[in-house]
PDB file of N, CA and C in Angstrom:
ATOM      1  N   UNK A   1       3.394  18.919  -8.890  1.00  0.00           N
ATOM      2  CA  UNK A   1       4.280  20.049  -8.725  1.00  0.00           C
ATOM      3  C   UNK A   1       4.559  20.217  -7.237  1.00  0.00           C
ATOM      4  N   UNK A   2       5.766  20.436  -7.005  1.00  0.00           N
ATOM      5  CA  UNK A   2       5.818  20.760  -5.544  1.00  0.00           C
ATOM      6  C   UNK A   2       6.459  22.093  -5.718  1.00  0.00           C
ATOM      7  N   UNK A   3       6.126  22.958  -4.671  1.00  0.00           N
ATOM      8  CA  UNK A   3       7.002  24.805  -4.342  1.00  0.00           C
ATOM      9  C   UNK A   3       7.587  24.407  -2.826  1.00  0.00           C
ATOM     10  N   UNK A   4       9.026  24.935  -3.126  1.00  0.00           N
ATOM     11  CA  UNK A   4       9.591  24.891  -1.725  1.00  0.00           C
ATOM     12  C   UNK A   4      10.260  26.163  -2.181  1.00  0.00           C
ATOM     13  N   UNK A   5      11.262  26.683  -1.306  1.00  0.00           N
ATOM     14  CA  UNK A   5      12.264  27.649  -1.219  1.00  0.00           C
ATOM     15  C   UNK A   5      13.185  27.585  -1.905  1.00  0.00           C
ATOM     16  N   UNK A   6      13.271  26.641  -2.806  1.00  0.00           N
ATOM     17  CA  UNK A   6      14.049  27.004  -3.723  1.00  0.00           C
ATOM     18  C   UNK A   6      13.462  26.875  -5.071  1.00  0.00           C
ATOM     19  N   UNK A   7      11.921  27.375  -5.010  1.00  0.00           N
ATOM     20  CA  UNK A   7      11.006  27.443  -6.552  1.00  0.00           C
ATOM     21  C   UNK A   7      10.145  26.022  -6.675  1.00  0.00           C
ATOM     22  N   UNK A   8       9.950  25.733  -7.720  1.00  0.00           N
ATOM     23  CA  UNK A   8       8.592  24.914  -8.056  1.00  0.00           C
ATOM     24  C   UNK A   8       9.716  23.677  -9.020  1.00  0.00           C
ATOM     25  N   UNK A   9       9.259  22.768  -8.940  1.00  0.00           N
ATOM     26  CA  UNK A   9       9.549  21.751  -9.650  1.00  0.00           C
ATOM     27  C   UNK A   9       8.438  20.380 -10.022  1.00  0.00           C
ATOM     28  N   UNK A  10       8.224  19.870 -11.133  1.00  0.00           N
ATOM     29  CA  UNK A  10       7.352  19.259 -11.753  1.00  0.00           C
ATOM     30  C   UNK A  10       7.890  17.678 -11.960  1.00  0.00           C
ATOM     31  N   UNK A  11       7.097  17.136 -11.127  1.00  0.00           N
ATOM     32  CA  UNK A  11       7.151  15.438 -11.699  1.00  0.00           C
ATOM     33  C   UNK A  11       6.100  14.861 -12.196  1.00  0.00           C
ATOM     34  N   UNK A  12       6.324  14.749 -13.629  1.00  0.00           N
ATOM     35  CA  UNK A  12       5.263  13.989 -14.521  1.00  0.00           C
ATOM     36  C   UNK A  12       4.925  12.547 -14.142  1.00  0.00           C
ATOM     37  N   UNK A  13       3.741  12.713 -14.771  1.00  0.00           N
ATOM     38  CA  UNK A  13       2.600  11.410 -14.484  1.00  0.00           C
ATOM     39  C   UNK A  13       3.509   9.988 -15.148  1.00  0.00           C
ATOM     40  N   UNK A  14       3.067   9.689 -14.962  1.00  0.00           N
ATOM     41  CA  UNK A  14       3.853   8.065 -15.482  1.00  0.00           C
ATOM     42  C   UNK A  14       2.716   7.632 -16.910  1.00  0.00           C
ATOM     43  N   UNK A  15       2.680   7.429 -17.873  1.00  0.00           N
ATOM     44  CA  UNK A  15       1.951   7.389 -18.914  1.00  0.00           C
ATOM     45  C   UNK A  15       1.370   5.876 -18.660  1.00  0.00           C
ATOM     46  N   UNK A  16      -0.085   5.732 -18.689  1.00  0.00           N
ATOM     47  CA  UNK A  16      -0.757   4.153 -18.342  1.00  0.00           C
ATOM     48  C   UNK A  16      -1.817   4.462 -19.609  1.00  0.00           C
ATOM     49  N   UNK A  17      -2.378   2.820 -19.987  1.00  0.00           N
ATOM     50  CA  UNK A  17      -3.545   3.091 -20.756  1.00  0.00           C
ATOM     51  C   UNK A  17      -4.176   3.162 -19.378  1.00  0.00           C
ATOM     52  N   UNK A  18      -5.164   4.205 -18.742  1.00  0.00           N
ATOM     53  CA  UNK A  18      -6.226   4.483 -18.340  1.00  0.00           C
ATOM     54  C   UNK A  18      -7.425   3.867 -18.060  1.00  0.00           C
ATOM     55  N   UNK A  19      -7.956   2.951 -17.241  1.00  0.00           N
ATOM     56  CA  UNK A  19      -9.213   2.599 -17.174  1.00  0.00           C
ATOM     57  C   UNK A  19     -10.360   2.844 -16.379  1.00  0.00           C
ATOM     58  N   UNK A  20      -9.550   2.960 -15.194  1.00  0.00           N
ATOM     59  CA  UNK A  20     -10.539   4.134 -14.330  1.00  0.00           C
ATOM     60  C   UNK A  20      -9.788   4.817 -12.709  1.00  0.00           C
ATOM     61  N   UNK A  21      -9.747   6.256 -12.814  1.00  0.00           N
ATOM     62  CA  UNK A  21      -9.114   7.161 -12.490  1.00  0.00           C
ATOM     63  C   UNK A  21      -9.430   7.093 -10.560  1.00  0.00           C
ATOM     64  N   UNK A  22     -11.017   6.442 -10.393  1.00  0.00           N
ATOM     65  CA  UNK A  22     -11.457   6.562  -9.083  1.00  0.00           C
ATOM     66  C   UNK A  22     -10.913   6.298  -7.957  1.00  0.00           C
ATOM     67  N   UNK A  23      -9.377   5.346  -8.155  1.00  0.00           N
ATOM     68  CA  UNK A  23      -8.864   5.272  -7.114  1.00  0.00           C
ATOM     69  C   UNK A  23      -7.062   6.270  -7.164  1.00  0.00           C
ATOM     70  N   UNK A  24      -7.202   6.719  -7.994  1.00  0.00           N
ATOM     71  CA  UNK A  24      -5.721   7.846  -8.128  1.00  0.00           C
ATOM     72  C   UNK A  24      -5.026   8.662  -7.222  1.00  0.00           C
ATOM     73  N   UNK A  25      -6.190   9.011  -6.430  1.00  0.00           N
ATOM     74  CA  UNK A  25      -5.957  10.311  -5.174  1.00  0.00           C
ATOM     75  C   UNK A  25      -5.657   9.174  -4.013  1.00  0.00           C
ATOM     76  N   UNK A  26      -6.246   8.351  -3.835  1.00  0.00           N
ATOM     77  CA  UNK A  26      -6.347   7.330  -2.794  1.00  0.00           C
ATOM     78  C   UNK A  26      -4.828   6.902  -2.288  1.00  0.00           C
ATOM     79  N   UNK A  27      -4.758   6.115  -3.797  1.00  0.00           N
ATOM     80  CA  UNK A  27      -3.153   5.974  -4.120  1.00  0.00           C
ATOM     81  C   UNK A  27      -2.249   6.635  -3.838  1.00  0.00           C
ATOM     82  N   UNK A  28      -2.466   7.889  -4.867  1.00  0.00           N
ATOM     83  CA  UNK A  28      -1.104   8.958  -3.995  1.00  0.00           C
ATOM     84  C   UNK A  28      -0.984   9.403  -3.174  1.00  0.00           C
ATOM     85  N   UNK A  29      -2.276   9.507  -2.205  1.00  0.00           N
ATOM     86  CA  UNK A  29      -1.937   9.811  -0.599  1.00  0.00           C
ATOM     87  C   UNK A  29      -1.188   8.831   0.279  1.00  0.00           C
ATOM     88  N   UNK A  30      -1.927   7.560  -0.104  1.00  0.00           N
ATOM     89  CA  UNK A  30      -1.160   6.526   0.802  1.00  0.00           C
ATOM     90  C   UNK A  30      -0.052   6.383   0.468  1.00  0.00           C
ATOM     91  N   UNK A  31       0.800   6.092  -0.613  1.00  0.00           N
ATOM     92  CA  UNK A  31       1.737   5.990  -1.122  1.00  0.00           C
ATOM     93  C   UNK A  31       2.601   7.149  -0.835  1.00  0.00           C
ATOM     94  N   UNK A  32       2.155   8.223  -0.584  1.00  0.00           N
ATOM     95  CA  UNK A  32       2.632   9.807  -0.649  1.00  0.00           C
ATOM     96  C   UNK A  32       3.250   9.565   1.391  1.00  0.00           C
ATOM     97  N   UNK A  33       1.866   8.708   2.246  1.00  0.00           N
ATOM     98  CA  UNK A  33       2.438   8.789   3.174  1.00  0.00           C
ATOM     99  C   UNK A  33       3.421   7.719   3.644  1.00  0.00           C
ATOM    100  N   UNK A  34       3.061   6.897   3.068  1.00  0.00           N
ATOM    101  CA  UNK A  34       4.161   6.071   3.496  1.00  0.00           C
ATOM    102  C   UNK A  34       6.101   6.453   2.838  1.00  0.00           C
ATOM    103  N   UNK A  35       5.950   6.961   2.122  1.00  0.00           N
ATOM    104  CA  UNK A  35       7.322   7.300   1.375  1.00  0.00           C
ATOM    105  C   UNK A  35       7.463   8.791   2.401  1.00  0.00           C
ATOM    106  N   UNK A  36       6.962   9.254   2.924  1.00  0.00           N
ATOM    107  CA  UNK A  36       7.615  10.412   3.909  1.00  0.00           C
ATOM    108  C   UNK A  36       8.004   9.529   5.204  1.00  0.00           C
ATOM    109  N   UNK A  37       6.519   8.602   5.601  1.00  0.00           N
ATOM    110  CA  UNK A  37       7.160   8.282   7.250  1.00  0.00           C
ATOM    111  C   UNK A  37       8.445   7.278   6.641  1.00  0.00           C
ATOM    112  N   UNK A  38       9.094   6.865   6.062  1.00  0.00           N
ATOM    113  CA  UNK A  38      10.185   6.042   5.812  1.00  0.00           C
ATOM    114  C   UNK A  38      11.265   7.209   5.421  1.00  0.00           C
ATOM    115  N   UNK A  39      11.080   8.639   5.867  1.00  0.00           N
ATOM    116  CA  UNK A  39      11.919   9.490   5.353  1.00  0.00           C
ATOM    117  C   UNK A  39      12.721   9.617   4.110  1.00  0.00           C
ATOM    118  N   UNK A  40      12.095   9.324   3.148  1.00  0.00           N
ATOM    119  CA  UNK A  40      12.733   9.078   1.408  1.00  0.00           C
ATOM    120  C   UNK A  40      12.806  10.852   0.889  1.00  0.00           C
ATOM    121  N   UNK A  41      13.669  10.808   0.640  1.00  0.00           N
ATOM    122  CA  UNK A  41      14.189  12.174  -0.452  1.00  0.00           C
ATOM    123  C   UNK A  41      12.979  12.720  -0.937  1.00  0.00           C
ATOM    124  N   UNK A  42      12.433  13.791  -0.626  1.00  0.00           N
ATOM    125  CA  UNK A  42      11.102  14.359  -1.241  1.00  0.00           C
ATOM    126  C   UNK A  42      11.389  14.073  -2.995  1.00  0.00           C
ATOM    127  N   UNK A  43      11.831  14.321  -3.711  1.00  0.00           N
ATOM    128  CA  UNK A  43      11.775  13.679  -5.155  1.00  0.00           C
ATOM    129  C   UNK A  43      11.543  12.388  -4.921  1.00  0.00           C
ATOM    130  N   UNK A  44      11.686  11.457  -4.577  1.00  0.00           N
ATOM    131  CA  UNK A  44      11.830  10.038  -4.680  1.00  0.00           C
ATOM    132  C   UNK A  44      10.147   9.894  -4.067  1.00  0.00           C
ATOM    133  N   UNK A  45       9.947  10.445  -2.987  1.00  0.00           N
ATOM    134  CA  UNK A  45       8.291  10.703  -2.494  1.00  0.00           C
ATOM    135  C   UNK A  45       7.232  11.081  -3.576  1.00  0.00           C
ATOM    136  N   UNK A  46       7.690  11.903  -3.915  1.00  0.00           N
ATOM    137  CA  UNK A  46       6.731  12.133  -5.116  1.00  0.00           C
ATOM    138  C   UNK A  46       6.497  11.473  -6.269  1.00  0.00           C
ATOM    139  N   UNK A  47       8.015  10.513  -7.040  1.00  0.00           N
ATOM    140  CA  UNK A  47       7.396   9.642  -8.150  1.00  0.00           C
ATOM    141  C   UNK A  47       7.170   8.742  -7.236  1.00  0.00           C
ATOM    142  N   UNK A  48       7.125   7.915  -5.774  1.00  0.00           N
ATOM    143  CA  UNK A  48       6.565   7.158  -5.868  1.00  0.00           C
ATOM    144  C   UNK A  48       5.350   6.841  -5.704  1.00  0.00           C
ATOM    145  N   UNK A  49       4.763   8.201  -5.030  1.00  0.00           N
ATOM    146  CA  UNK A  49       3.128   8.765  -5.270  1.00  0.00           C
ATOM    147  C   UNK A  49       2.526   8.784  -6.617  1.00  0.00           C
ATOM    148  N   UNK A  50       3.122   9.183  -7.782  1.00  0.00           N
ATOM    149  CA  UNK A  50       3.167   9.358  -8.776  1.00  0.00           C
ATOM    150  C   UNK A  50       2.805   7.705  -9.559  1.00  0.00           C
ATOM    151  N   UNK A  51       3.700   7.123  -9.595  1.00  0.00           N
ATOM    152  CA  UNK A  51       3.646   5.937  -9.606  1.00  0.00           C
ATOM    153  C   UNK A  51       2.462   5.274  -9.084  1.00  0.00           C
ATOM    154  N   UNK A  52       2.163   5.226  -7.753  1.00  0.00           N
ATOM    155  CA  UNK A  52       1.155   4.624  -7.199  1.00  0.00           C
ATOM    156  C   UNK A  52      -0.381   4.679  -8.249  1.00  0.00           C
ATOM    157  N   UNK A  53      -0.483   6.177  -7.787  1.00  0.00           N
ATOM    158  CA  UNK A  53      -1.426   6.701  -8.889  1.00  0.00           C
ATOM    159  C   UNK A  53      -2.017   6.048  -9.920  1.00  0.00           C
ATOM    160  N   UNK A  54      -0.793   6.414 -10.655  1.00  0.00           N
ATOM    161  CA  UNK A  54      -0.513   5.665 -12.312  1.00  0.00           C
ATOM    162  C   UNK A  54      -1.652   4.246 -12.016  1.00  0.00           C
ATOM    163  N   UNK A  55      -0.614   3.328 -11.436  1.00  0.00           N
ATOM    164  CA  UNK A  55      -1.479   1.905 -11.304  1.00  0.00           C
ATOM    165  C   UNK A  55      -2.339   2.021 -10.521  1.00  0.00           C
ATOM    166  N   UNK A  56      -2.782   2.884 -10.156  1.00  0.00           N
ATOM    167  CA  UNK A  56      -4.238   2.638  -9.631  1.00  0.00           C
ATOM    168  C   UNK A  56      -5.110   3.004 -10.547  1.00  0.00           C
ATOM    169  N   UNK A  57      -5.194   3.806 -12.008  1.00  0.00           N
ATOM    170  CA  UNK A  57      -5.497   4.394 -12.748  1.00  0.00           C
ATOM    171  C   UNK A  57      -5.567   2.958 -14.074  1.00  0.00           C
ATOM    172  N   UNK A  58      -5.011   2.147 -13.837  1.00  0.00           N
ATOM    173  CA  UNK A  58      -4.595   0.704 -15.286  1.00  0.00           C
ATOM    174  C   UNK A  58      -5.315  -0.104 -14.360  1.00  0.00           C
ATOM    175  N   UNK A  59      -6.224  -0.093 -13.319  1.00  0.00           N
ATOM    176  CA  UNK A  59      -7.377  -1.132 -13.121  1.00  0.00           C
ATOM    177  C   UNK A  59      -8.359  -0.803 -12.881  1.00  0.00           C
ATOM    178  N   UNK A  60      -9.644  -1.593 -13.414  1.00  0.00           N
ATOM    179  CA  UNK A  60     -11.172  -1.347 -12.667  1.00  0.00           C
ATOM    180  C   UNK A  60     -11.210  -1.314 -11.588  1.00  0.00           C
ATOM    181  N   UNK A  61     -12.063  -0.805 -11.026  1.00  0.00           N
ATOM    182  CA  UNK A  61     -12.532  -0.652  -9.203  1.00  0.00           C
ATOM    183  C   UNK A  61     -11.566   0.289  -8.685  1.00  0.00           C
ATOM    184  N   UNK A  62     -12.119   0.245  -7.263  1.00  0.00           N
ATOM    185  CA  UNK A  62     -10.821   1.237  -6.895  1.00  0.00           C
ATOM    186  C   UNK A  62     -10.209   0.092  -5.807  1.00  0.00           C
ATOM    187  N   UNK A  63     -11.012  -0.501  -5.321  1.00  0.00           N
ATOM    188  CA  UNK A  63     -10.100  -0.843  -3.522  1.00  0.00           C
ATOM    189  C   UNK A  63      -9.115  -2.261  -4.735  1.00  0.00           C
ATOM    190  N   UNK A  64      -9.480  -2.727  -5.408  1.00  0.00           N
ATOM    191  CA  UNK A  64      -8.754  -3.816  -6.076  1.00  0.00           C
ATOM    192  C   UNK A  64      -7.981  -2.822  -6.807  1.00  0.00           C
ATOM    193  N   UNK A  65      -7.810  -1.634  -7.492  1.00  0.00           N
ATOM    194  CA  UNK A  65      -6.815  -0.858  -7.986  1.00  0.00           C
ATOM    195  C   UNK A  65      -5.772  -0.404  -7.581  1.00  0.00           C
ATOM    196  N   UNK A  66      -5.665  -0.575  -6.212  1.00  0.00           N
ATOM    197  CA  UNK A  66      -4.386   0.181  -5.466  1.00  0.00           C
ATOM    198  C   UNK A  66      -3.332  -0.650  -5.391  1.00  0.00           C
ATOM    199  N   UNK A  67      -2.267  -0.189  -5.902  1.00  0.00           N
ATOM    200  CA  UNK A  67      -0.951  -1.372  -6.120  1.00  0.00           C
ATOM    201  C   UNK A  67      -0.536  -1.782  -5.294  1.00  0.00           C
ATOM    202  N   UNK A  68       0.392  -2.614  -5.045  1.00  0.00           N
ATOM    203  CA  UNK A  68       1.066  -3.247  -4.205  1.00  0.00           C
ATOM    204  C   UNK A  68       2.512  -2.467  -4.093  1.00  0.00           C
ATOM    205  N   UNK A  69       3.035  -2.772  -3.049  1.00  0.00           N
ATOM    206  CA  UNK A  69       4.440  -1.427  -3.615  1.00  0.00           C
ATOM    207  C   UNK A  69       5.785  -2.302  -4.157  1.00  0.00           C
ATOM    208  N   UNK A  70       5.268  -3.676  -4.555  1.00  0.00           N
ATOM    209  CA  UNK A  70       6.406  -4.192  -5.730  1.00  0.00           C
ATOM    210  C   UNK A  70       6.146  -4.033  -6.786  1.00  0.00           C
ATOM    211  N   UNK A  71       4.509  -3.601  -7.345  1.00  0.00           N
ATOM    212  CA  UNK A  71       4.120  -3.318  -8.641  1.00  0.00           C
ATOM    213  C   UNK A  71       4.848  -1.303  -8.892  1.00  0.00           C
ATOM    214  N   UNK A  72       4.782  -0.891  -7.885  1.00  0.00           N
ATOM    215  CA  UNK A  72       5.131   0.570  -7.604  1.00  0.00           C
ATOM    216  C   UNK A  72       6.734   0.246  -7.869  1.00  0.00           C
ATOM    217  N   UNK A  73       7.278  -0.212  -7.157  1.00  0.00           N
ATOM    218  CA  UNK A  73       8.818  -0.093  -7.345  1.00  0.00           C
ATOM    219  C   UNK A  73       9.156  -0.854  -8.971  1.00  0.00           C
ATOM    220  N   UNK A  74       8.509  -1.816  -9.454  1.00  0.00           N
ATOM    221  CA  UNK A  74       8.503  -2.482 -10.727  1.00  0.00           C
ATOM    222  C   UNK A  74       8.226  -0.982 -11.556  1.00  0.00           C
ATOM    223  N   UNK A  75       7.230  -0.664 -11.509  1.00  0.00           N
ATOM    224  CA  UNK A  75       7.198   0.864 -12.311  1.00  0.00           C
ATOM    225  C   UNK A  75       8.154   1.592 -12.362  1.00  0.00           C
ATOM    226  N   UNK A  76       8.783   1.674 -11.365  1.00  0.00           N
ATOM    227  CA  UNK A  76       9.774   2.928 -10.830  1.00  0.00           C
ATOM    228  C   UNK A  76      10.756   2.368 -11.726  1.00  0.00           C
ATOM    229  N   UNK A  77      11.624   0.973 -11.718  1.00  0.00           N
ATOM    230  CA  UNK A  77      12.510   0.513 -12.270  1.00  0.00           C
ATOM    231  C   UNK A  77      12.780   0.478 -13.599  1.00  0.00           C
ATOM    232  N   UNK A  78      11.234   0.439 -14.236  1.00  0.00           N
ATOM    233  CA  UNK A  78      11.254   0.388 -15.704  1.00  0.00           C
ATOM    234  C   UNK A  78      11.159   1.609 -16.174  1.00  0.00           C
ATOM    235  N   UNK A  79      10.965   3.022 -15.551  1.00  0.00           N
ATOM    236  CA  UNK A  79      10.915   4.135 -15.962  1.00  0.00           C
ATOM    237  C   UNK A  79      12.148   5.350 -15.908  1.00  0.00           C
ATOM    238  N   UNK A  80      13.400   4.588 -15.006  1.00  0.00           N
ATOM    239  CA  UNK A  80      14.280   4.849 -15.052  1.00  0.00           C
ATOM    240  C   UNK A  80      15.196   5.026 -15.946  1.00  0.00           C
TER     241      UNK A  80
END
């Protein structure tokens, strides 16, 4: 969810089978920062945090869980 000045708006999770969640936050921070310093449309920042997440969430471990950002943009494409 993000709140700005013009109210609250909600971007849903990306639906994964689940295997382990431990690297999720990791993901969407990094992912969260790199999609701001490249100045991307705060919506577009957020699913691709969102996204990140997701696949970090569809592998064991965490440091081997964190996607690559062609597996992130591959997500993005197919959820469009």
């Amino acid at each position: 969810m993000m709140v700005d000045r013009d109210g609250a708006r909600t971007f849903p999770a990306f639906p994964v089978d689940a295997v382990n969640p431990g690297a999720a936050g990791d993901a969407f921070c990094g992912a969260l920062a790199v999609a701001v310093a490249e100045r991307q449309p705060i919506a577009r920042v957020l699913r691709f945090a969102n996204a990140a997440a997701a696949l970090a969430c569809s592998v064991p471990g965490a440091e081997a869980a964190l996607p690559t950002r062609h597996a992130i943009e591959r997500l993005l494409r197919k959820q469009m």
